[in-house]
C-alpha atoms as a PDB file:
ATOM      1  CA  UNK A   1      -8.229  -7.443  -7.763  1.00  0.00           C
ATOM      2  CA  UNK A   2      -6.439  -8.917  -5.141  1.00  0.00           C
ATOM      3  CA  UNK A   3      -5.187 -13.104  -4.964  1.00  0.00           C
ATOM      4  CA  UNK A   4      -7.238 -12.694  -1.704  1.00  0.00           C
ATOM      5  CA  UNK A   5     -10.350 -11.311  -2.734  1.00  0.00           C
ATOM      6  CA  UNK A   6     -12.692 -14.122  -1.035  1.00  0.00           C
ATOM      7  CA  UNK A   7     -10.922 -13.331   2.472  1.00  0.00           C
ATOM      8  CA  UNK A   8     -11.492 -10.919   4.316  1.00  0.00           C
ATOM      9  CA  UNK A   9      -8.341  -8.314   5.205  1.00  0.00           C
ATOM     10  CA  UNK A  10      -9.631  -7.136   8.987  1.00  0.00           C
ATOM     11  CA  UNK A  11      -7.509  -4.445  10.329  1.00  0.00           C
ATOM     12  CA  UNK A  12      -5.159  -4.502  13.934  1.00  0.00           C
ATOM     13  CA  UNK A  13      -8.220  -3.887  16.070  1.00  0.00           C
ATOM     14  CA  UNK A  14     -10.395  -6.116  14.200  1.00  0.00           C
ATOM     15  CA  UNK A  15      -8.051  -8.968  15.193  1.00  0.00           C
ATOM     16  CA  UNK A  16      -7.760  -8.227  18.695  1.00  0.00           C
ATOM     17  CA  UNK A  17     -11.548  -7.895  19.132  1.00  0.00           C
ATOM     18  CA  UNK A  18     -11.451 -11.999  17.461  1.00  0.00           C
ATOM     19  CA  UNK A  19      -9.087 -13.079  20.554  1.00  0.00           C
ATOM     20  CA  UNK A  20     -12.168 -12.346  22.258  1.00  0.00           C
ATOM     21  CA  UNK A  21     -14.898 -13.698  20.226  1.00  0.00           C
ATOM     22  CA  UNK A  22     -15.491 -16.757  21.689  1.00  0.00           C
ATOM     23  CA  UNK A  23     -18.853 -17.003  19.618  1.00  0.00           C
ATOM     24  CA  UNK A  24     -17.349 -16.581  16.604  1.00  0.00           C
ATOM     25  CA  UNK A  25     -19.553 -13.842  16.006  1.00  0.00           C
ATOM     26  CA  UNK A  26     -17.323 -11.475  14.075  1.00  0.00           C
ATOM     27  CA  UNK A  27     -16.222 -13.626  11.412  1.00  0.00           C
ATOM     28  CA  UNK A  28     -16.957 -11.851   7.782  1.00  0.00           C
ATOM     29  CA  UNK A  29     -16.802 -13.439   4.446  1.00  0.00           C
ATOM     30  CA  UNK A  30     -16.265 -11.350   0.993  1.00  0.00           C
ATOM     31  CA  UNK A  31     -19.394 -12.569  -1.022  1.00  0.00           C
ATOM     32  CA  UNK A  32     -20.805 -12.239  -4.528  1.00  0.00           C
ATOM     33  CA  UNK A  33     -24.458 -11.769  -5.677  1.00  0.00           C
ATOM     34  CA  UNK A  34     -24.513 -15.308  -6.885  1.00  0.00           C
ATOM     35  CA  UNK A  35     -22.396 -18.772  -7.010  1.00  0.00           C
ATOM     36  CA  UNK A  36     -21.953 -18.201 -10.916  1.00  0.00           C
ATOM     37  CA  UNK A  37     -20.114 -14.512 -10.127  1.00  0.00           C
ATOM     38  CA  UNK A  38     -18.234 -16.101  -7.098  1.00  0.00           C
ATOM     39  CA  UNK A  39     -16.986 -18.840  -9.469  1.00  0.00           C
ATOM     40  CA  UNK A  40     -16.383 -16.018 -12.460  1.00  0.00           C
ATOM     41  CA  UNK A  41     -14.198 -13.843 -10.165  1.00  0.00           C
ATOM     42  CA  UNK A  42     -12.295 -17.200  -8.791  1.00  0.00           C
ATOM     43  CA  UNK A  43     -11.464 -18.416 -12.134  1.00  0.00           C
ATOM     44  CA  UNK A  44     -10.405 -14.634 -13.954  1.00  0.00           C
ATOM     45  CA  UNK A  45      -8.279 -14.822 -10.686  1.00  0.00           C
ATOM     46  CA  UNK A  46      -6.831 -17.714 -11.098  1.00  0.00           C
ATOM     47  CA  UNK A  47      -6.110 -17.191 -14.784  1.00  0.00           C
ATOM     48  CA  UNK A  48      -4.394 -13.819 -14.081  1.00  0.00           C
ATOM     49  CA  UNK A  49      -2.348 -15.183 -11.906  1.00  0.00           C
ATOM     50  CA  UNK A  50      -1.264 -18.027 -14.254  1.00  0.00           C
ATOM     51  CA  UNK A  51      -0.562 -14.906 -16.978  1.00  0.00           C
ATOM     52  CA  UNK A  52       1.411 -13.636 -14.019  1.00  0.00           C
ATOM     53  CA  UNK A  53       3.463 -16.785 -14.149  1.00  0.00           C
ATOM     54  CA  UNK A  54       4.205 -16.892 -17.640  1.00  0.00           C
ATOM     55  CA  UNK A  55       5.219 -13.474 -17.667  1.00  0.00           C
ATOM     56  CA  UNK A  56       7.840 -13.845 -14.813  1.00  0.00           C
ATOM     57  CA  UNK A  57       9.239 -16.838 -16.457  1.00  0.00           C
ATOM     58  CA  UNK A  58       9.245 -14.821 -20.020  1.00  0.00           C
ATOM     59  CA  UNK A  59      11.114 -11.879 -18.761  1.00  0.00           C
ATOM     60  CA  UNK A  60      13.191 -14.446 -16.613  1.00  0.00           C
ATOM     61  CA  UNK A  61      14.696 -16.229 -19.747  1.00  0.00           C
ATOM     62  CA  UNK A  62      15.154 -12.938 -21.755  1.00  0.00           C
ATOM     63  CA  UNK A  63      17.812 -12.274 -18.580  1.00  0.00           C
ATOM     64  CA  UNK A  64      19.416 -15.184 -19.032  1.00  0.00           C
ATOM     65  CA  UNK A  65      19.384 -14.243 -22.772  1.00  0.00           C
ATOM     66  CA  UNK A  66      20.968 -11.134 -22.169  1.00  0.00           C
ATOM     67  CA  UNK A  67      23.469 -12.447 -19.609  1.00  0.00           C
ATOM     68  CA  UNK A  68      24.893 -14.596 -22.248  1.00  0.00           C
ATOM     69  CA  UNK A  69      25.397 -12.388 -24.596  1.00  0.00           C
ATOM     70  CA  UNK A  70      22.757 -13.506 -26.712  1.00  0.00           C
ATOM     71  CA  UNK A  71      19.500 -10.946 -27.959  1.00  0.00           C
END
């Protein structure tokens, strides 16, 4: 799952067709069957992202480990 899973991702033509939408007619959401899955896939997004975090700074200091000669 994407970190922008609740936008939509319109392609080239899509955009230029919105220059012209003066109505505001074309403008598309990503949805979910209800508010409680909309809020589940928010906050497993969210957390996965924070795991994402703590990974980076994980293998981060294990470098600086390494660098200094250190295991």
């Amino acid at each position: 799952m994407s970190r922008y899973f609740l936008f939509a991702q319109p392609d080239f033509w899509s955009g230029m067709a919105r220059v012209l939408d003066l109505g505001g007619t074309l403008n598309e959401y990503n949805s979910s069957a209800s508010p409680d899955g909309a809020d589940f896939r928010a906050i497993r997004s969210d957390w996965k992202e924070v795991g994402n975090d703590i990974s980076s700074a994980m293998s981060r200091y294990e470098d600086e480990l390494t660098a200094d000669g250190e295991d």
